[in-house]
N, C-alpha and C. Protein backbone atom coordinates (compact mmCIF):
# COMPACT_ATOMS: atom_id res chain seq x y z
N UNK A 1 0.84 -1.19 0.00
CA UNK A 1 0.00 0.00 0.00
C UNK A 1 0.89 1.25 0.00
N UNK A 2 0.89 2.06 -0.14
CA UNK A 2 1.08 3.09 -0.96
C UNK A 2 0.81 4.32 0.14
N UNK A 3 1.86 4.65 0.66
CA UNK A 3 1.54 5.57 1.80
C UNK A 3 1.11 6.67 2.13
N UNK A 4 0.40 7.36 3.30
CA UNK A 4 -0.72 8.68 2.83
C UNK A 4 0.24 9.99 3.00
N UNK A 5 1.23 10.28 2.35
CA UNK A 5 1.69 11.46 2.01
C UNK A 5 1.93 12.23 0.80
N UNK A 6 1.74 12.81 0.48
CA UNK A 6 1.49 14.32 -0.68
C UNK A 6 2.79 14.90 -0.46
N UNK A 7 3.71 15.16 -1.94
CA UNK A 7 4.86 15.94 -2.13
C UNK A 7 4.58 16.65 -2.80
N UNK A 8 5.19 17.83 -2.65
CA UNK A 8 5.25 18.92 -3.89
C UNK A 8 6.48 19.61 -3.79
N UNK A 9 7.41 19.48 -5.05
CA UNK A 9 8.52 20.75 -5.17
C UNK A 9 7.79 21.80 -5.86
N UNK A 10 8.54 23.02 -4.56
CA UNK A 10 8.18 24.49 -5.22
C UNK A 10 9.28 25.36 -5.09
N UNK A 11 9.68 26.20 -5.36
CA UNK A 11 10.79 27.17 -5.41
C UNK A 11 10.83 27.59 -4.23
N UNK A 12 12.19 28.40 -4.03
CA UNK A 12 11.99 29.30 -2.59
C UNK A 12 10.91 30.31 -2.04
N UNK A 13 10.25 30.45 -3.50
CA UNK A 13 8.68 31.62 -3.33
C UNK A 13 7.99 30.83 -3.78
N UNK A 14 7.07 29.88 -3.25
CA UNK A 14 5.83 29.50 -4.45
C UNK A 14 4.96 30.67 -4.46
N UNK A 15 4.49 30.57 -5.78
CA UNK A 15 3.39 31.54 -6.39
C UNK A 15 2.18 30.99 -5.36
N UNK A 16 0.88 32.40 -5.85
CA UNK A 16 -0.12 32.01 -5.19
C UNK A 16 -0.57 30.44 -5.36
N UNK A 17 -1.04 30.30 -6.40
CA UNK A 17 -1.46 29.51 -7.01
C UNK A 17 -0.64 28.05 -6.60
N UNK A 18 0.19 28.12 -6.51
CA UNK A 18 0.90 26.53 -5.97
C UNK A 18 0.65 26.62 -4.52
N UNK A 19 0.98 27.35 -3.57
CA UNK A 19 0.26 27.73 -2.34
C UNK A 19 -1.05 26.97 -1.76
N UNK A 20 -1.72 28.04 -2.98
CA UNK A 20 -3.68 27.26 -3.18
C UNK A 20 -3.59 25.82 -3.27
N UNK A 21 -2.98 25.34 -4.10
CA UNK A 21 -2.76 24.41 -4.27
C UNK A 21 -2.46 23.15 -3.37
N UNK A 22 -1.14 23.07 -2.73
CA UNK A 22 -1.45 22.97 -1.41
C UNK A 22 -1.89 22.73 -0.48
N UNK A 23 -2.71 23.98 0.16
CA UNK A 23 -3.30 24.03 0.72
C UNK A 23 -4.52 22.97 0.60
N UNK A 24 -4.98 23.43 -0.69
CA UNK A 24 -6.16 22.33 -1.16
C UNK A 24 -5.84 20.92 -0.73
N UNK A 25 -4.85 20.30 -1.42
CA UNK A 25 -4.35 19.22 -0.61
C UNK A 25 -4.15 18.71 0.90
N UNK A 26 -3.93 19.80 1.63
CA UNK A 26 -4.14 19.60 2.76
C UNK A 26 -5.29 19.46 3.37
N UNK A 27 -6.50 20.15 3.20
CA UNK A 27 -7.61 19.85 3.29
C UNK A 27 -8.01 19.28 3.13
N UNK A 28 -8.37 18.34 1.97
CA UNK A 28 -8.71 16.92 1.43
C UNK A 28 -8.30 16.08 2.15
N UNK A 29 -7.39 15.93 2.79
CA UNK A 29 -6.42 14.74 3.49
C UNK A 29 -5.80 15.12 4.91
N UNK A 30 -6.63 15.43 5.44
CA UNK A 30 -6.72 15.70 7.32
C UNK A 30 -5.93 14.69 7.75
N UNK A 31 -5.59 13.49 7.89
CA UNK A 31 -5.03 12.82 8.32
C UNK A 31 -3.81 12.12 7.43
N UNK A 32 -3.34 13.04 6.37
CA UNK A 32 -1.95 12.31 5.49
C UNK A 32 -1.09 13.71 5.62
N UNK A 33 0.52 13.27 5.32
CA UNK A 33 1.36 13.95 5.49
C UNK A 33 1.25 14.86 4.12
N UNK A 34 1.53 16.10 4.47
CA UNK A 34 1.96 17.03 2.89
C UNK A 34 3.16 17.37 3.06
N UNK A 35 4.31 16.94 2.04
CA UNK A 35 5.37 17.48 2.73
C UNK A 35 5.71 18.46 1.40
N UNK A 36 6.35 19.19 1.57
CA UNK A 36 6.85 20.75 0.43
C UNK A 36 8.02 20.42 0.19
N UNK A 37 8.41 19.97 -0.72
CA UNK A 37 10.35 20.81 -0.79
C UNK A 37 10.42 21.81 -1.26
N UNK A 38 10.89 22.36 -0.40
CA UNK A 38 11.35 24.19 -0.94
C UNK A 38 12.78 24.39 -1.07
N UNK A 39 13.37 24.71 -1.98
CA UNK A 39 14.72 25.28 -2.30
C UNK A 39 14.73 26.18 -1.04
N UNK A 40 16.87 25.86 -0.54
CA UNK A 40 17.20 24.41 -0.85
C UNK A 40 16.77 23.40 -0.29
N UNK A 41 16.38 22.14 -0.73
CA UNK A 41 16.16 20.83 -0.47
C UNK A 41 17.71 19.96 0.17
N UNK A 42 17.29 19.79 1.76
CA UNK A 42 18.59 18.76 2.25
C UNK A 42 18.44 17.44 1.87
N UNK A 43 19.44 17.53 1.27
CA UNK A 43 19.49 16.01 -0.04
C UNK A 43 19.86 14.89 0.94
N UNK A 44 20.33 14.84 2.09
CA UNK A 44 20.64 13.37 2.83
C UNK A 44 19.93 12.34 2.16
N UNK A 45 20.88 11.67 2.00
CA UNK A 45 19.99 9.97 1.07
C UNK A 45 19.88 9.99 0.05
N UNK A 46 19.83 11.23 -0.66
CA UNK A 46 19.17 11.01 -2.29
C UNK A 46 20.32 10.56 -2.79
N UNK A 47 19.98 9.83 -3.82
CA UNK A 47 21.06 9.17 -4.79
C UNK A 47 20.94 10.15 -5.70
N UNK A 48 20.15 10.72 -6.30
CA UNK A 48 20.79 11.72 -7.00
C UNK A 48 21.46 13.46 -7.17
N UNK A 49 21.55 13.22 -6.07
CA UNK A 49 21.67 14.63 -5.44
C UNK A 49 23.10 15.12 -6.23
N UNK A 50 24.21 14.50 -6.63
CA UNK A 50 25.12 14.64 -6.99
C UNK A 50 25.07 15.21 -8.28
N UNK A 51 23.63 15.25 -9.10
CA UNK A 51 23.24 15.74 -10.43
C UNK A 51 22.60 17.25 -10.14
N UNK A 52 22.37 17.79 -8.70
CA UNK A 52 21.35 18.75 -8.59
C UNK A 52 22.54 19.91 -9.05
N UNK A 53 23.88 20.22 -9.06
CA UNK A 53 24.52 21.40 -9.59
C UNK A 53 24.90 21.10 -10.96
N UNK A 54 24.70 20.14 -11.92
CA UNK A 54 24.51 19.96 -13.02
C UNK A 54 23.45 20.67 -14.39
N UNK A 55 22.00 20.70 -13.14
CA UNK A 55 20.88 20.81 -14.21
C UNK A 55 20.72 21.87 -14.52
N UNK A 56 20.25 22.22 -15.53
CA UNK A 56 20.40 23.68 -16.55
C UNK A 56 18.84 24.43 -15.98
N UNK A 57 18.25 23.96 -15.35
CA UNK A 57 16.58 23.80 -15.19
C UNK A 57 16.03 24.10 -13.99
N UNK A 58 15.23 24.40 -13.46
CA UNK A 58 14.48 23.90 -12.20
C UNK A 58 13.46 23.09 -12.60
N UNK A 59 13.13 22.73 -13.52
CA UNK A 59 12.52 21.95 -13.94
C UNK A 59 13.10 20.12 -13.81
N UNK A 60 14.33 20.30 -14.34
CA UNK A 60 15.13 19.09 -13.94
C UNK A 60 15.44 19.01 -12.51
N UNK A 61 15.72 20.28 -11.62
CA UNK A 61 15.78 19.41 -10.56
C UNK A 61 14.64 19.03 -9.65
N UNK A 62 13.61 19.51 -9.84
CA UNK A 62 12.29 19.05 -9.37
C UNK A 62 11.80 17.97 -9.71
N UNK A 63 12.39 17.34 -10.92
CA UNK A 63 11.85 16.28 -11.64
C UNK A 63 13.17 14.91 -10.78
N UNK A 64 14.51 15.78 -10.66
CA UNK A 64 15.62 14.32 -9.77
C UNK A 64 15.17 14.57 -8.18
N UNK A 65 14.51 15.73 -7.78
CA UNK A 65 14.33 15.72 -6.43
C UNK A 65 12.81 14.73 -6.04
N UNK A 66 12.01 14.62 -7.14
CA UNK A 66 10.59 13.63 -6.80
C UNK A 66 10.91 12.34 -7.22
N UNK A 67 12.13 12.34 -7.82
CA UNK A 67 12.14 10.64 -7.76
C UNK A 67 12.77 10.39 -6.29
N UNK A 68 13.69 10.91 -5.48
CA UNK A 68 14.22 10.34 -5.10
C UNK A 68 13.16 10.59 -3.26
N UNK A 69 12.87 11.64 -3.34
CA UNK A 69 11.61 11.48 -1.88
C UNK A 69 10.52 10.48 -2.12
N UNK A 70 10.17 10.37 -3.50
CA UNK A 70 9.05 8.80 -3.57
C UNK A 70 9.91 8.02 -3.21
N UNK A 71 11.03 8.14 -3.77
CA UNK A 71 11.57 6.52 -3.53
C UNK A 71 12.20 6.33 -1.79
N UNK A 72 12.21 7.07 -1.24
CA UNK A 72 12.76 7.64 0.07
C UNK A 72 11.65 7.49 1.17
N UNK A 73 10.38 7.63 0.85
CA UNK A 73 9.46 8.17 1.60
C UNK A 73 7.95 7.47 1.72
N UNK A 74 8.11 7.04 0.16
CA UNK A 74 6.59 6.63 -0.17
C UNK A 74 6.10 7.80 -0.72
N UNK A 75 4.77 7.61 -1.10
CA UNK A 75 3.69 8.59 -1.45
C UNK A 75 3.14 8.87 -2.61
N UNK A 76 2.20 9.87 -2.82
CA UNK A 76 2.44 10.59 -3.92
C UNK A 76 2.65 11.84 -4.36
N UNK A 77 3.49 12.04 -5.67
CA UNK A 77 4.05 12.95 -5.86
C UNK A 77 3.20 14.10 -6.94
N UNK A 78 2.84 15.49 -6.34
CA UNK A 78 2.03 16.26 -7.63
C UNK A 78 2.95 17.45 -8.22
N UNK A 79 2.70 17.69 -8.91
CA UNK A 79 3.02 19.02 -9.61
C UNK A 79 2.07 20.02 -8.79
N UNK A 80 2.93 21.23 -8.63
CA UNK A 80 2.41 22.03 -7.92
C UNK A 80 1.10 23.02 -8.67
N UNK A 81 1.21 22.67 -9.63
CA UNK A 81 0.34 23.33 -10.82
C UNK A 81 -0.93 22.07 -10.42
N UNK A 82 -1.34 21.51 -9.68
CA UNK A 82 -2.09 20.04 -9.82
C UNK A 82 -3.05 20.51 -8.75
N UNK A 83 -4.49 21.32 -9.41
CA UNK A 83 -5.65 21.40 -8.65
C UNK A 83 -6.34 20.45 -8.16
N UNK A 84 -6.65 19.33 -7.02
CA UNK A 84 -6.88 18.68 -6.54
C UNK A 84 -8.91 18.72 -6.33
N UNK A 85 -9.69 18.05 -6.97
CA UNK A 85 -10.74 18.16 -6.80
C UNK A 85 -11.29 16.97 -5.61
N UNK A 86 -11.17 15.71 -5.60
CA UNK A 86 -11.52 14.82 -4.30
C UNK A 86 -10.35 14.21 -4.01
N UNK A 87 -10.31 13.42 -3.10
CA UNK A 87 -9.12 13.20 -1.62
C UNK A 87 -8.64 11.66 -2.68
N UNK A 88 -7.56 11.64 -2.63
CA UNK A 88 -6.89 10.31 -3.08
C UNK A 88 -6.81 9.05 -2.65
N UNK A 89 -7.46 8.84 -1.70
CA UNK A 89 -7.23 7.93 -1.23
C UNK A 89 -7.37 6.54 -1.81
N UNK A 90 -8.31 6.51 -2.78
CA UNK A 90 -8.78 5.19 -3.73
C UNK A 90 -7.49 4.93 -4.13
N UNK A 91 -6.27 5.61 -4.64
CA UNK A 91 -5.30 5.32 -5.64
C UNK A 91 -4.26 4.47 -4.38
N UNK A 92 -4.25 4.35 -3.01
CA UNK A 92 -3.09 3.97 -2.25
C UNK A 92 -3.13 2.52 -2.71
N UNK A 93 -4.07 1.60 -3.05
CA UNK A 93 -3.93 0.18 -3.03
C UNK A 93 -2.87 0.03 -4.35
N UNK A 94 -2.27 -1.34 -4.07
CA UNK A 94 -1.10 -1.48 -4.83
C UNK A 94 -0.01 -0.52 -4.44
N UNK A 95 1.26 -1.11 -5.35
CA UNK A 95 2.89 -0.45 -4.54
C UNK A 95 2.87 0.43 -5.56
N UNK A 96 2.31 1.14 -6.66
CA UNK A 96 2.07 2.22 -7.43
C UNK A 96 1.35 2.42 -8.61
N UNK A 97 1.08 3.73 -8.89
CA UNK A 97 0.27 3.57 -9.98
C UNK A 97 1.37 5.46 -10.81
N UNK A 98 0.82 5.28 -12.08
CA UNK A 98 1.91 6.01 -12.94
C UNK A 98 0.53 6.55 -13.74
N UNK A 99 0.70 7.74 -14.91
CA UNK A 99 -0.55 8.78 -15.32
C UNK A 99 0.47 8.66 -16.77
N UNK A 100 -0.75 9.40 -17.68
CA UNK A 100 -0.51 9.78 -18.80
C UNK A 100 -1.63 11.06 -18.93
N UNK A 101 -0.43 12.44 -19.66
CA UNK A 101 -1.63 13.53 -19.93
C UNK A 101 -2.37 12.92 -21.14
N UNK A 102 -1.50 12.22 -22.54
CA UNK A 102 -2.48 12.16 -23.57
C UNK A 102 -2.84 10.93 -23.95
N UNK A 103 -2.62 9.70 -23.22
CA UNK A 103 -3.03 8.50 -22.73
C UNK A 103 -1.94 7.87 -23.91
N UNK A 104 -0.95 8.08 -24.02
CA UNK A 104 0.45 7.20 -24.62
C UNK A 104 1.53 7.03 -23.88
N UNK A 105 1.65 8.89 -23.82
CA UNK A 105 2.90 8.89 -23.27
C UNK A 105 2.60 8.82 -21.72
N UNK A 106 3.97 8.35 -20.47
CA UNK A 106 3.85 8.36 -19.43
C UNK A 106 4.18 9.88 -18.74
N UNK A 107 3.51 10.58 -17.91
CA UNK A 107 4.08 11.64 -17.06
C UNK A 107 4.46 11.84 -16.05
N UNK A 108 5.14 12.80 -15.27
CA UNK A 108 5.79 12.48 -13.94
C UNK A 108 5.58 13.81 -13.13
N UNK A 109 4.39 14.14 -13.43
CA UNK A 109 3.39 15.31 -12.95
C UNK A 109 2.78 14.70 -11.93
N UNK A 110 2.95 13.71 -12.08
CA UNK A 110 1.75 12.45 -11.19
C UNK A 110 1.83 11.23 -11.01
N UNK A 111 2.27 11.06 -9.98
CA UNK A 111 2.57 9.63 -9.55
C UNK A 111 2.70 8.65 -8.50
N UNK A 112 2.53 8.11 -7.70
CA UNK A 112 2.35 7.00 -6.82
C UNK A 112 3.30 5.97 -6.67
N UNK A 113 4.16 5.91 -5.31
CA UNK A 113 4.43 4.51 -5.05
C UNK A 113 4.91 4.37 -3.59
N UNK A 114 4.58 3.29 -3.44
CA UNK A 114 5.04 2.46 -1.71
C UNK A 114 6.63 3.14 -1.35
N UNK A 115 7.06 3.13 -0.40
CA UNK A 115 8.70 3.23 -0.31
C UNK A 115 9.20 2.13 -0.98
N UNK A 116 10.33 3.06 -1.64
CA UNK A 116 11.19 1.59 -2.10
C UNK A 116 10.81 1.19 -3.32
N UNK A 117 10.00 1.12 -3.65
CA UNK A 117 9.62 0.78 -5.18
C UNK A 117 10.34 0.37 -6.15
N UNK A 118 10.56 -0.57 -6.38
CA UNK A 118 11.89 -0.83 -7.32
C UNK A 118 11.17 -0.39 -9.00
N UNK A 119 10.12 0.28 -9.32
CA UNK A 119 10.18 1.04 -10.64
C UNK A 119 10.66 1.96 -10.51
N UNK A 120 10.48 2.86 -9.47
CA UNK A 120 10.80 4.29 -9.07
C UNK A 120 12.53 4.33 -9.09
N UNK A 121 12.93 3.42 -8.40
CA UNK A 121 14.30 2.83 -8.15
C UNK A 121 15.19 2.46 -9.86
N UNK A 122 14.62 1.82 -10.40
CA UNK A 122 15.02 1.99 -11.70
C UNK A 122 15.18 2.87 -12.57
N UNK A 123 14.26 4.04 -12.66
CA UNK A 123 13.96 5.20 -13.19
C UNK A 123 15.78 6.03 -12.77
N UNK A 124 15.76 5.72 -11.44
CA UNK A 124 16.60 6.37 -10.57
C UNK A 124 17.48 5.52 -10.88
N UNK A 125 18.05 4.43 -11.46
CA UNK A 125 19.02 3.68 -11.87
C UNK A 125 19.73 3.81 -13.35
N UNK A 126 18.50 4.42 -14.00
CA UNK A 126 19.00 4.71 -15.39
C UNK A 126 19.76 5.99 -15.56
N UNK A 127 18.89 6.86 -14.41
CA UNK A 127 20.22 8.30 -14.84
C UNK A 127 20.68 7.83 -14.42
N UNK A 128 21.56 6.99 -13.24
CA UNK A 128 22.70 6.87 -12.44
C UNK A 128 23.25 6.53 -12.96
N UNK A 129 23.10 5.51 -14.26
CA UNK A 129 23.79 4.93 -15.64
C UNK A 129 24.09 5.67 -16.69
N UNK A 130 23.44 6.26 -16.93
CA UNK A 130 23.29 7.37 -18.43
C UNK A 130 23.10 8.66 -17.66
N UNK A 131 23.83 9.29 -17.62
CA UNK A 131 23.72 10.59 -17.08
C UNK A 131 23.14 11.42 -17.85
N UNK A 132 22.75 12.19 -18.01
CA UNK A 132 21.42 12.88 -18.86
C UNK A 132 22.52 14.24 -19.55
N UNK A 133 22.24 14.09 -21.22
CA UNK A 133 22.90 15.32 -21.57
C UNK A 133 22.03 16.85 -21.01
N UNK A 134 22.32 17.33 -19.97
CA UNK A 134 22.13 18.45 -19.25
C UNK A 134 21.20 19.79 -19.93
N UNK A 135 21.91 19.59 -21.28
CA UNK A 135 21.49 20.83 -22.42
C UNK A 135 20.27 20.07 -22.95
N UNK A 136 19.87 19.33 -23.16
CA UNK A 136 18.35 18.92 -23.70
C UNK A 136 17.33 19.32 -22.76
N UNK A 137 16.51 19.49 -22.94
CA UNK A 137 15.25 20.00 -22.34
C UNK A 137 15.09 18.85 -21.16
N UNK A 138 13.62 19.56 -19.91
CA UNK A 138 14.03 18.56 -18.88
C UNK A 138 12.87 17.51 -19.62
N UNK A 139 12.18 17.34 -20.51
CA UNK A 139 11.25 16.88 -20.57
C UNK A 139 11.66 15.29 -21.29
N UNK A 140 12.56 15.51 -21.74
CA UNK A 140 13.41 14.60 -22.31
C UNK A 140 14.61 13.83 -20.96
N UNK A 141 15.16 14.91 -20.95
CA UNK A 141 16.42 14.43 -19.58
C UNK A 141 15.79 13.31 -18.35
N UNK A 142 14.85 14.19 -17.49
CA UNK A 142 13.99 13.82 -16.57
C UNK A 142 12.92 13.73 -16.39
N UNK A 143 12.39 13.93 -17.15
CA UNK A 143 10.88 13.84 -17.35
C UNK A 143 10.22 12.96 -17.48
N UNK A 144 9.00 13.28 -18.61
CA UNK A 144 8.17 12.49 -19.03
C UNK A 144 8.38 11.23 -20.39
N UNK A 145 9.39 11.91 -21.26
CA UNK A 145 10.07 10.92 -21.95
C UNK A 145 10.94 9.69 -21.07
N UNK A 146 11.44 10.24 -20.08
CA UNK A 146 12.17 9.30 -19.09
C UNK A 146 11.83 8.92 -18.74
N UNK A 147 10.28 8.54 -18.05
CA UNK A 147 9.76 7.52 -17.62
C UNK A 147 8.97 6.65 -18.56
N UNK A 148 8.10 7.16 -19.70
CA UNK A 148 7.99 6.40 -20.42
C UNK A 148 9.13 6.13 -21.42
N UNK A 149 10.56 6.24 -21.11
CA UNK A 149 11.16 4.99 -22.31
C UNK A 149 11.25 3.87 -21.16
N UNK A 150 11.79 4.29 -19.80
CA UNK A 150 11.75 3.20 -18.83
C UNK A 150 10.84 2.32 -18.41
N UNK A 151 9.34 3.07 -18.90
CA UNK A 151 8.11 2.09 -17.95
C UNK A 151 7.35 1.38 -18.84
N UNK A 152 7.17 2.38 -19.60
CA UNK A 152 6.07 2.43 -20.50
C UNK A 152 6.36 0.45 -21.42
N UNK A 153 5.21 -0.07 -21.17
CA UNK A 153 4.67 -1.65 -21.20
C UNK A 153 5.31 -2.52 -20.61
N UNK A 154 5.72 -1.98 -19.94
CA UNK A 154 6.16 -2.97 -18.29
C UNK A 154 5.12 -3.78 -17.72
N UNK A 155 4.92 -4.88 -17.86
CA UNK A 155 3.96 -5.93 -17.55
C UNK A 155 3.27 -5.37 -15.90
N UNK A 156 2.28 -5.72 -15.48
CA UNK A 156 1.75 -5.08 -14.34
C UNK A 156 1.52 -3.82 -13.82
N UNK A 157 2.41 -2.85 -15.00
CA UNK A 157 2.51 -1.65 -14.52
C UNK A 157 0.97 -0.82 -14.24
N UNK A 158 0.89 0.00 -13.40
CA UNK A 158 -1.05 0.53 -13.20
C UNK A 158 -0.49 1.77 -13.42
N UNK A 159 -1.46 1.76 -15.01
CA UNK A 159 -1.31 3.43 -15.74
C UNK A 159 -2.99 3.37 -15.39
N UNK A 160 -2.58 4.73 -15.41
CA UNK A 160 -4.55 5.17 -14.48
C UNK A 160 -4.95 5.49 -15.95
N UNK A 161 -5.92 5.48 -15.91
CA UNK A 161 -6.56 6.14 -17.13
C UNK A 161 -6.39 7.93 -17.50
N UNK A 162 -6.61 8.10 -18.50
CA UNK A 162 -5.69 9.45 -18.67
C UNK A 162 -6.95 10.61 -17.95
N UNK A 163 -7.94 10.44 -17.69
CA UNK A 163 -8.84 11.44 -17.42
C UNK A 163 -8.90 11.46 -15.63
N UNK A 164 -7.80 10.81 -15.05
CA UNK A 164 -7.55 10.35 -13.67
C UNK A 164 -6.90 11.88 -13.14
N UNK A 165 -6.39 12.34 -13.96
CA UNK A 165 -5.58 13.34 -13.57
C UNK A 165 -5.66 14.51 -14.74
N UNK A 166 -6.11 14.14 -15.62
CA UNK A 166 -6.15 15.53 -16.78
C UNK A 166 -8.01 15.24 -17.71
N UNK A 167 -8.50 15.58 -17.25
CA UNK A 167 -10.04 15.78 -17.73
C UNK A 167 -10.22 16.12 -19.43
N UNK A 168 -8.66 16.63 -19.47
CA UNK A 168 -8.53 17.55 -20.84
C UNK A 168 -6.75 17.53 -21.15
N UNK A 169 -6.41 17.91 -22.20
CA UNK A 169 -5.06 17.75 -22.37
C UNK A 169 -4.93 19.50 -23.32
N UNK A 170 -3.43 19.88 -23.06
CA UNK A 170 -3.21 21.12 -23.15
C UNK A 170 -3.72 21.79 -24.73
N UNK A 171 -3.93 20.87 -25.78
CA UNK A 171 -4.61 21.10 -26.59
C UNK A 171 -6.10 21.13 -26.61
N UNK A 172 -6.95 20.86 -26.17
CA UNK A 172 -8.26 20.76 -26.02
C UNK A 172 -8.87 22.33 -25.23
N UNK A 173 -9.86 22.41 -25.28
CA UNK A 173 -10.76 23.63 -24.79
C UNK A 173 -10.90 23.26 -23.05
N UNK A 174 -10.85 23.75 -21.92
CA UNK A 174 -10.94 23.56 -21.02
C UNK A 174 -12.60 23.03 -20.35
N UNK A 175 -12.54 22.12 -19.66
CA UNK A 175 -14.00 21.62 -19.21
C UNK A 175 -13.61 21.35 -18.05
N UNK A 176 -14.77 20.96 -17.40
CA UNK A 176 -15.14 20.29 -15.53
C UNK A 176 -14.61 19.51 -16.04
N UNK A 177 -13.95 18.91 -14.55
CA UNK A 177 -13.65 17.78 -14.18
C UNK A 177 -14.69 16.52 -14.28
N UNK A 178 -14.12 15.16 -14.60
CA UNK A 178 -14.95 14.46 -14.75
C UNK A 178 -15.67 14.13 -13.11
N UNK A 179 -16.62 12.98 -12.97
CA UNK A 179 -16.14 12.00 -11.57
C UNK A 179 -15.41 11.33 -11.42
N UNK A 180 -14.81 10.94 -12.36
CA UNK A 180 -13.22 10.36 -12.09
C UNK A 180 -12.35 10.66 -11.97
N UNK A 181 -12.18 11.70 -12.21
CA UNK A 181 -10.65 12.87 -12.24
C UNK A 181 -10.71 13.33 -10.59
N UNK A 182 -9.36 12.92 -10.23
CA UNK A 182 -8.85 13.56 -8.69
C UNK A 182 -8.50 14.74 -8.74
């Protein structure tokens, strides 16, 4: 099971709006941990911490700092941009579950797993192997290409359905949330 804490990296100022955000989360979930990383983040433990004066981005390092507190901690991990409409709790069963915004590719806006997780752990094994050319975008480096070249049809893997987390995708006209969308 899949433990009841909520991460979010935000800069040394989060904007209102990630704040709200937040907050929202906290509300929903009275009894689970929310934890923030706010620049700087004390890296004790992370295995990849040795890449955080490397990345060209804050984007990349938000993306090596949530692999390595899932994999550290448990939980799940949101994008701070991630308006929260009902409480998560349905998603804790099983040791994780993984999202897609346009139901192909995998994203890492959103994600789930037990401590320890040996997908999460792999993800985190491949940069440790291939160190990421720095100058490519993070979306490629650490991102969402990075988890789906790593995950994506991995036997057992639990990809939520794409309307679990995006009702709509950045091309489409904006609508309500479904009843299925968290």
């Amino acid at each position: 099971m899949i433990e009841k804490i909520i991460h979010f990296t935000v800069p040394a100022r989060p904007n209102e709006t990630q704040q709200r955000n937040i907050e929202r989360a906290r509300q929903l979930h009275p009894t689970w941990q929310v934890m923030v990383w706010k620049d700087p983040v004390d890296t004790a433990g992370f295995q990849l911490a040795p890449y955080h004066e490397r990345v060209n981005s804050g984007a990349q390092l938000a993306d090596l700092i949530r692999l390595d507190v899932v994999h550290l901690h448990g939980g799940v991990y949101l994008d701070s941009d991630i308006e929260l409409c009902q409480p998560l709790d349905g998603l804790l069963d099983g040791d994780e579950f993984f999202c897609s915004e346009d139901g192909k590719a995998l994203t890492n806006a959103a994600f789930g797993a037990r401590r320890g997780q040996p997908r999460v752990q792999a993800i985190i094994d491949e940069l440790l192997r291939h160190e990421p050319d720095w100058r490519l975008p993070p979306n490629v480096t650490t991102g969402p290409e990075l988890f789906s070249r790593r995950l994506h049809r991995q036997l057992g893997l639990r990809l939520l359905p794409r309307d679990t987390f995006y009702p709509y995708n950045w091309n489409e006209p904006p609508c309500d949330p479904l009843p299925t969308t968290f």
